[in-house]
PDB file of N, CA and C in Angstrom:
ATOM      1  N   UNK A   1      14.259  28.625 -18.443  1.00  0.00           N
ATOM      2  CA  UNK A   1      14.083  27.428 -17.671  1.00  0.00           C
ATOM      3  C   UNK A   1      13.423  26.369 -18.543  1.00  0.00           C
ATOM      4  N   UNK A   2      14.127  25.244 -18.703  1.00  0.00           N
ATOM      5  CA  UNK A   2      13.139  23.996 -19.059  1.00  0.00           C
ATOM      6  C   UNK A   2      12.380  23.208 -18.497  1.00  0.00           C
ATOM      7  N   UNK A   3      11.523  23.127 -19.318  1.00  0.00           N
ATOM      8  CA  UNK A   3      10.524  21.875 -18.546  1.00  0.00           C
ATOM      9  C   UNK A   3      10.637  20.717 -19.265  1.00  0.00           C
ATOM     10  N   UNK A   4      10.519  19.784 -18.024  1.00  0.00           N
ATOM     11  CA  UNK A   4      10.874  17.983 -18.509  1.00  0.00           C
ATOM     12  C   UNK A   4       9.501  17.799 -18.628  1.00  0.00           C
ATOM     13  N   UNK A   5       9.751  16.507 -19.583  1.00  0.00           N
ATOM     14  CA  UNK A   5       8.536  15.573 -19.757  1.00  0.00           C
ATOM     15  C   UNK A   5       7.875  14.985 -18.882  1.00  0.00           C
ATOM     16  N   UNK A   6       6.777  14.946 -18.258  1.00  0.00           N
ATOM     17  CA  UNK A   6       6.318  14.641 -17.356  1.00  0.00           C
ATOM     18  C   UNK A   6       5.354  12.777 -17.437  1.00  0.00           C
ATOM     19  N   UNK A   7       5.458  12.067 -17.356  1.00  0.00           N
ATOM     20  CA  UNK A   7       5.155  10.741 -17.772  1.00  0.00           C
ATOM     21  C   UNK A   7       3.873  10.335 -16.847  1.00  0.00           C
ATOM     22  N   UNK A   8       3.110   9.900 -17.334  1.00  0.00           N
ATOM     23  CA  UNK A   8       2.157   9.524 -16.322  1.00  0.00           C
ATOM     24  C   UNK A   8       1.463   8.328 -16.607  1.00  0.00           C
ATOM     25  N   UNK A   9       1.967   7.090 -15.323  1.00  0.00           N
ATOM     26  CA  UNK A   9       1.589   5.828 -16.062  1.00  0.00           C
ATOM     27  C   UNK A   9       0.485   5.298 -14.908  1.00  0.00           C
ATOM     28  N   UNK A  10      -0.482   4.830 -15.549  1.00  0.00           N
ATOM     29  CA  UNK A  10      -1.243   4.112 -15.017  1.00  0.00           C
ATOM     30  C   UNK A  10      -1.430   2.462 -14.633  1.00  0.00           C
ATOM     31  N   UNK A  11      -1.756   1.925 -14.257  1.00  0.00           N
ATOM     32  CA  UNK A  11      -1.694   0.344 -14.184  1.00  0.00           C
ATOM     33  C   UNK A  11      -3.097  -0.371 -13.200  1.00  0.00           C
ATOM     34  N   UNK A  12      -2.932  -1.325 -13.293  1.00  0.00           N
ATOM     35  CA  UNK A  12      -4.348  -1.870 -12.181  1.00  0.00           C
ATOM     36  C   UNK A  12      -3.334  -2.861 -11.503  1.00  0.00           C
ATOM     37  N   UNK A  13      -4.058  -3.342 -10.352  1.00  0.00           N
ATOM     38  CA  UNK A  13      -3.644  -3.782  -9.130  1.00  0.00           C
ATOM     39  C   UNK A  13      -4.352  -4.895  -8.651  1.00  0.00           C
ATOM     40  N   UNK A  14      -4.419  -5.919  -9.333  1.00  0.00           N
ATOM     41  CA  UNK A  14      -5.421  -6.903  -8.633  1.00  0.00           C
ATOM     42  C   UNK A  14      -5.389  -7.191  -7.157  1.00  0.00           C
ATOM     43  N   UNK A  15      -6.774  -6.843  -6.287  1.00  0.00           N
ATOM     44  CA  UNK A  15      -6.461  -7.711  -5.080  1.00  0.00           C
ATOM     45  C   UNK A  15      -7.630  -8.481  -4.789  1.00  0.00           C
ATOM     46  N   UNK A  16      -7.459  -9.818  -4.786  1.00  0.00           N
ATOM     47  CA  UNK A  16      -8.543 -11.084  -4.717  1.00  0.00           C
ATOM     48  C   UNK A  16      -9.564 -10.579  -3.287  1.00  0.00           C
ATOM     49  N   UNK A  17     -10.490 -11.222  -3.496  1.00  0.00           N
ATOM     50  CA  UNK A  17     -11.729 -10.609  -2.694  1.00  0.00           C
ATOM     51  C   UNK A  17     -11.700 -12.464  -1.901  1.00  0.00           C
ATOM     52  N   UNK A  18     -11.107 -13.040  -0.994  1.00  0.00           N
ATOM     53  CA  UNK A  18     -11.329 -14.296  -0.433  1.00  0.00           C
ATOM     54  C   UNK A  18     -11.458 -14.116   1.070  1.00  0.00           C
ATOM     55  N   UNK A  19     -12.617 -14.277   1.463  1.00  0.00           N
ATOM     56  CA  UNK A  19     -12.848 -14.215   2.843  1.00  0.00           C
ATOM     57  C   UNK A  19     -12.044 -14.891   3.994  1.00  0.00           C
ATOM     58  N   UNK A  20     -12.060 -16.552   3.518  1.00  0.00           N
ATOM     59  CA  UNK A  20     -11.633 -17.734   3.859  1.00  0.00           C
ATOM     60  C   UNK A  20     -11.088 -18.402   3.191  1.00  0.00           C
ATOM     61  N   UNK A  21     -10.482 -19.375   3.515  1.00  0.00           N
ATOM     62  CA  UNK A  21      -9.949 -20.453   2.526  1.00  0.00           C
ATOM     63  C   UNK A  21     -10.311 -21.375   1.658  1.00  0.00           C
ATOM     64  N   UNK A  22     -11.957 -21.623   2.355  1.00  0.00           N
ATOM     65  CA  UNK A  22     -12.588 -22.387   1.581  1.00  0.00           C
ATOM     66  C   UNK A  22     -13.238 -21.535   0.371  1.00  0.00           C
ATOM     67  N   UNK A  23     -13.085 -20.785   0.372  1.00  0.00           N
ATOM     68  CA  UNK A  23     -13.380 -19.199  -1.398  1.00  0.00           C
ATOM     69  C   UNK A  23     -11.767 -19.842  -1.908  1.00  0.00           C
ATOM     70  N   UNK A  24     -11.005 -20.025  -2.033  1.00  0.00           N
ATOM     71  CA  UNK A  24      -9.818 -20.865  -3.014  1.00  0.00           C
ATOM     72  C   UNK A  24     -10.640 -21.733  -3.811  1.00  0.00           C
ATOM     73  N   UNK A  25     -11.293 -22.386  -3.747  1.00  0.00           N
ATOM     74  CA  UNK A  25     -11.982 -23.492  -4.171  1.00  0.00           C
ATOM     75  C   UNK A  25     -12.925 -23.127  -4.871  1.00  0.00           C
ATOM     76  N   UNK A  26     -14.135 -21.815  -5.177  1.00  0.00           N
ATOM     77  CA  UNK A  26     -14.682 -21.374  -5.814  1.00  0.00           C
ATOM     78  C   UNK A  26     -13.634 -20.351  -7.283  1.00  0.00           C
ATOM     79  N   UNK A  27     -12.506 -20.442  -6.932  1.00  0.00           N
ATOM     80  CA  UNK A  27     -11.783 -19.915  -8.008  1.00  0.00           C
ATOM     81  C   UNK A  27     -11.994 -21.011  -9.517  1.00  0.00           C
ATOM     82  N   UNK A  28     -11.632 -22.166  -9.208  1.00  0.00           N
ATOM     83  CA  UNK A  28     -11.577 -23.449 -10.004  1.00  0.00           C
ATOM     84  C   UNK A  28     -13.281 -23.346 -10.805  1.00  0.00           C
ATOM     85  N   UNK A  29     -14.104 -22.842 -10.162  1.00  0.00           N
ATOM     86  CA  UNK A  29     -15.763 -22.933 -10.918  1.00  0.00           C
ATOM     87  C   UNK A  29     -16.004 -22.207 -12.021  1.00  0.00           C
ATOM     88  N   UNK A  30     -16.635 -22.801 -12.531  1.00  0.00           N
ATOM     89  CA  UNK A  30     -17.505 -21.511 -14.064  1.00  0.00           C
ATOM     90  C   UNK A  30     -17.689 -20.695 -13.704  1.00  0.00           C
ATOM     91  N   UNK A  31     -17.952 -19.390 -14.390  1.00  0.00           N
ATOM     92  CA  UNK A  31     -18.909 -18.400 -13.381  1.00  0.00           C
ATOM     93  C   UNK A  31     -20.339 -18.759 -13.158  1.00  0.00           C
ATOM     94  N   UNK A  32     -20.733 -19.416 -14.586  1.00  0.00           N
ATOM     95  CA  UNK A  32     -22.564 -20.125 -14.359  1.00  0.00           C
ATOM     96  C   UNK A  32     -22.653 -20.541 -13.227  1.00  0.00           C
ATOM     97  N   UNK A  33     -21.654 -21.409 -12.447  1.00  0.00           N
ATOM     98  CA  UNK A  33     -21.795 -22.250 -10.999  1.00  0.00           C
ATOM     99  C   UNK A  33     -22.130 -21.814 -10.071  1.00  0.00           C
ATOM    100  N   UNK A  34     -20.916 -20.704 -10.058  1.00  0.00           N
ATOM    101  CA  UNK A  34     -21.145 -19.817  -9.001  1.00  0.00           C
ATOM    102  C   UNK A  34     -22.052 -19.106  -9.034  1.00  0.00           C
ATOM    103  N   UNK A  35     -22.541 -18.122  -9.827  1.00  0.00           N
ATOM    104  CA  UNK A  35     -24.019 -17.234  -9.877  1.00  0.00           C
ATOM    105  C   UNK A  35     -25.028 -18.402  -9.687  1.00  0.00           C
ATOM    106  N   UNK A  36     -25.451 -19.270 -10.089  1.00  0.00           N
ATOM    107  CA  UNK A  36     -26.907 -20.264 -10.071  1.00  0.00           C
ATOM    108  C   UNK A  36     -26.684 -20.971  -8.461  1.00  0.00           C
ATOM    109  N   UNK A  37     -25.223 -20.675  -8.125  1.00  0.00           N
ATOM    110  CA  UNK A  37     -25.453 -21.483  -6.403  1.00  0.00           C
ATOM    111  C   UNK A  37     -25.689 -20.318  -5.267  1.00  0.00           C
ATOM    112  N   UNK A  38     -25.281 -19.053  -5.728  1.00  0.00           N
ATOM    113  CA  UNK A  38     -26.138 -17.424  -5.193  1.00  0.00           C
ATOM    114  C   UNK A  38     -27.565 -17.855  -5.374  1.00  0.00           C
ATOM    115  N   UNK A  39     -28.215 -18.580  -6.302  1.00  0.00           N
ATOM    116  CA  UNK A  39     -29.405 -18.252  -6.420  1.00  0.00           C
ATOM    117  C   UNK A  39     -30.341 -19.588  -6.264  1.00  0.00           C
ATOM    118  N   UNK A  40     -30.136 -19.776  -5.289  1.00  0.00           N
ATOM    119  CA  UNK A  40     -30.516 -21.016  -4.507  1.00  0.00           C
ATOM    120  C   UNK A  40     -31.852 -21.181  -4.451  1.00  0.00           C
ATOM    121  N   UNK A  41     -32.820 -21.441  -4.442  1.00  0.00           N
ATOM    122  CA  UNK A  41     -34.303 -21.220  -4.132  1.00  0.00           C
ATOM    123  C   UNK A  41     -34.854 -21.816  -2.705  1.00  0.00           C
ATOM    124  N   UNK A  42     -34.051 -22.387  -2.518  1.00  0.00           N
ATOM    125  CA  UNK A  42     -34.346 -23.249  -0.759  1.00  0.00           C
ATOM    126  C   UNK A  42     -34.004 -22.645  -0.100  1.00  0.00           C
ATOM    127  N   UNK A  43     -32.949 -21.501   0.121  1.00  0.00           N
ATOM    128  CA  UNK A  43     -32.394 -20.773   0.763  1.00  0.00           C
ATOM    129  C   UNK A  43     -33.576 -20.139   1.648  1.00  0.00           C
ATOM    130  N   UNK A  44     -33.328 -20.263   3.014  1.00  0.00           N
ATOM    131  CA  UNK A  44     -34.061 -19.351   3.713  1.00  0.00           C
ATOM    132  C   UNK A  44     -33.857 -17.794   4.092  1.00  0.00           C
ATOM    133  N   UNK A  45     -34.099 -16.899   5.263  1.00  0.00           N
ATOM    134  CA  UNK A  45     -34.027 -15.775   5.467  1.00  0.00           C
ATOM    135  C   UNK A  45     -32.830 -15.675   6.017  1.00  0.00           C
ATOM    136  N   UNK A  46     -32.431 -16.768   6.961  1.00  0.00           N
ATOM    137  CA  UNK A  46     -30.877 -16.593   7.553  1.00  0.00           C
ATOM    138  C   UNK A  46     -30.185 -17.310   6.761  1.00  0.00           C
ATOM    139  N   UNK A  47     -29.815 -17.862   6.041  1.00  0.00           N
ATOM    140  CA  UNK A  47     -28.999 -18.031   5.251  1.00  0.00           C
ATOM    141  C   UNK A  47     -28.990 -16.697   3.912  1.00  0.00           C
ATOM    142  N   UNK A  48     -29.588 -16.182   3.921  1.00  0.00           N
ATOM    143  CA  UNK A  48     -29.437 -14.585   3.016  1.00  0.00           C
ATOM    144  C   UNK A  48     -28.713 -14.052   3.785  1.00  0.00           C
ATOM    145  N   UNK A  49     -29.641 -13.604   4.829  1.00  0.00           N
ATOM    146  CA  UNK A  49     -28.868 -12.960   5.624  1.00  0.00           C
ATOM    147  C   UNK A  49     -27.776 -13.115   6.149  1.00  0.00           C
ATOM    148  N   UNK A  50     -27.052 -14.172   6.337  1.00  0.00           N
ATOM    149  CA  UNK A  50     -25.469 -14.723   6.974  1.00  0.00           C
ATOM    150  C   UNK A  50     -24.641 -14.253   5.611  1.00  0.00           C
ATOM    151  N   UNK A  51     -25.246 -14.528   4.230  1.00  0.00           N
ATOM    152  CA  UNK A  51     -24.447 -14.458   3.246  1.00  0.00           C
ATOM    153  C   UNK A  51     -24.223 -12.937   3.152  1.00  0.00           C
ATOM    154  N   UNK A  52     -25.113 -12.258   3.411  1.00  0.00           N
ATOM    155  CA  UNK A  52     -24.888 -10.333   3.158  1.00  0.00           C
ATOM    156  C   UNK A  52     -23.666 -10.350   3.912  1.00  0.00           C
ATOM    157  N   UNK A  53     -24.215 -10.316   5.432  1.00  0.00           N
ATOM    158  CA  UNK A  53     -22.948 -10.054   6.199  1.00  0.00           C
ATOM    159  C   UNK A  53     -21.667 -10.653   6.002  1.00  0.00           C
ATOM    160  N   UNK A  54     -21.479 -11.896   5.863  1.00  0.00           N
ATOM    161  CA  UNK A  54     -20.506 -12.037   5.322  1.00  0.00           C
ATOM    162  C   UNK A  54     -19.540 -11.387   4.069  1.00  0.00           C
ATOM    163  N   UNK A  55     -21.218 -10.856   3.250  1.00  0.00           N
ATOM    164  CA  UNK A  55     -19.851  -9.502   2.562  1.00  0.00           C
ATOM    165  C   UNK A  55     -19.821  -8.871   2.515  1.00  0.00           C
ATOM    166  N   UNK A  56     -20.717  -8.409   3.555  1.00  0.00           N
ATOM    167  CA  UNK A  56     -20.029  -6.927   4.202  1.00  0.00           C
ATOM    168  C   UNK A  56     -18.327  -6.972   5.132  1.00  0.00           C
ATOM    169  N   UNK A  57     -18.802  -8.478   6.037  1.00  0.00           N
ATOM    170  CA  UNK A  57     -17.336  -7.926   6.596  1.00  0.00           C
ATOM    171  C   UNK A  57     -16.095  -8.544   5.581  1.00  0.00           C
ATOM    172  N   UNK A  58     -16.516  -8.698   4.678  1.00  0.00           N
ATOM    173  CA  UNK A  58     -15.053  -9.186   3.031  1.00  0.00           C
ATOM    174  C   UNK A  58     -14.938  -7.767   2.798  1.00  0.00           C
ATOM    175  N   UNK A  59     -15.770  -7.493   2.762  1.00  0.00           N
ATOM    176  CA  UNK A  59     -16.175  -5.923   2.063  1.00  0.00           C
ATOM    177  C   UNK A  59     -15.164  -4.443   2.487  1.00  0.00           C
ATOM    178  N   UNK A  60     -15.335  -5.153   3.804  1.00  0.00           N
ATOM    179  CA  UNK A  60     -14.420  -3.873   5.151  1.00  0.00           C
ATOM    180  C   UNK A  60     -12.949  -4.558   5.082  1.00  0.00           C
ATOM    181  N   UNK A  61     -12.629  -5.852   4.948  1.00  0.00           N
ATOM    182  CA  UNK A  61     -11.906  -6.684   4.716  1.00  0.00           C
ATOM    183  C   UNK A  61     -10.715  -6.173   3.412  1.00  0.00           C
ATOM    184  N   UNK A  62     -11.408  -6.198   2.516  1.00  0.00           N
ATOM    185  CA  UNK A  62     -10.880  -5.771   1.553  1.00  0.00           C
ATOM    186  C   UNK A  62     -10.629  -4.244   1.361  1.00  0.00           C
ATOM    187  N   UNK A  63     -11.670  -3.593   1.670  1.00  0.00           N
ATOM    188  CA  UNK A  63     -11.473  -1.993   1.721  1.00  0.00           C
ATOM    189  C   UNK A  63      -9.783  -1.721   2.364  1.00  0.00           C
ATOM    190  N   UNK A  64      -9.520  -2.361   3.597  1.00  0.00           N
ATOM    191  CA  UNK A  64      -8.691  -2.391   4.378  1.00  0.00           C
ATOM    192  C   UNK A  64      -7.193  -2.957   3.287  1.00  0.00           C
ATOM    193  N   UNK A  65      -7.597  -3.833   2.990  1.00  0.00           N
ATOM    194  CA  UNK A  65      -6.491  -4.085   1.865  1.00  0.00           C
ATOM    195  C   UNK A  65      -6.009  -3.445   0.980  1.00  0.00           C
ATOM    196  N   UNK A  66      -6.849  -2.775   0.405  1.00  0.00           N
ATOM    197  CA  UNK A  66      -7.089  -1.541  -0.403  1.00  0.00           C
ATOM    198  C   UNK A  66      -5.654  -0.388   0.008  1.00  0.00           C
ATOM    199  N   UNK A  67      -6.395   0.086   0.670  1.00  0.00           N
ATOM    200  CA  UNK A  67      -5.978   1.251   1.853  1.00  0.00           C
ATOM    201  C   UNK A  67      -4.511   0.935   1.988  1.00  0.00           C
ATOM    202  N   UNK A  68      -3.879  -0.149   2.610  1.00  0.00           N
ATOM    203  CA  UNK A  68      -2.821  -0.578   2.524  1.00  0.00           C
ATOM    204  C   UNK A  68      -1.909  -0.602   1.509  1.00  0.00           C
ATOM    205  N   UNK A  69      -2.272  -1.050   0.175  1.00  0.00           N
ATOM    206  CA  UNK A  69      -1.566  -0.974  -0.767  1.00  0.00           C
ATOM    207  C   UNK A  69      -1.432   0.032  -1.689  1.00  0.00           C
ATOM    208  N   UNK A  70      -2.815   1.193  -1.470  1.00  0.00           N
ATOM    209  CA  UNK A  70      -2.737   2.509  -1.935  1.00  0.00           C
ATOM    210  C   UNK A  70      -1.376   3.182  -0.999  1.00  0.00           C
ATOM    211  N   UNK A  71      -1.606   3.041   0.256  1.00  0.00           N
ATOM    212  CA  UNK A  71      -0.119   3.856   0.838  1.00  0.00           C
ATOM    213  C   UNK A  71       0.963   3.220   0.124  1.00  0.00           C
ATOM    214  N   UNK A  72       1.113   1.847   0.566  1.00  0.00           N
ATOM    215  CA  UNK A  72       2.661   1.137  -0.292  1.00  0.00           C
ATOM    216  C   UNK A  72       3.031   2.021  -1.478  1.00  0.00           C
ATOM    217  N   UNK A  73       1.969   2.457  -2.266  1.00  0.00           N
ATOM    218  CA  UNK A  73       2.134   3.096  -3.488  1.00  0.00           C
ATOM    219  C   UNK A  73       2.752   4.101  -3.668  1.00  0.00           C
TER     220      UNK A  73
END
């Protein structure tokens, strides 16, 4: 009995992390911009806090995207 060559290819899969539409618009920035406007110093406790959650639910958001295109696969 023969055995065939067995090939095993790997690749990556980009899938963009954009909550909303207005995250299109942070694509166009430096990265300096974006990290130094994370790090706001006026920022209060709810505005931290709105920003976590918000990526948490990108987070579940994307997981979900994930998931999807691992089956397609």
């Amino acid at each position: 009995m023969k055995q065939g060559l067995i090939y095993v290819k790997e690749f990556y899969v980009i899938i963009p992390y954009y909550v909303n539409e207005a995250d299109t618009d942070q694509v166009k920035k430096p990265r300096r911009s974006k990290f130094m406007d994370t790090l706001n110093a006026k920022d209060d406790i709810e505005t931290i806090v709105a920003r976590y959650r918000n990526f948490v639910k990108g987070q579940k958001m994307l997981n979900t995207r994930i998931a999807l295109i691992q089956e397609g696969l």
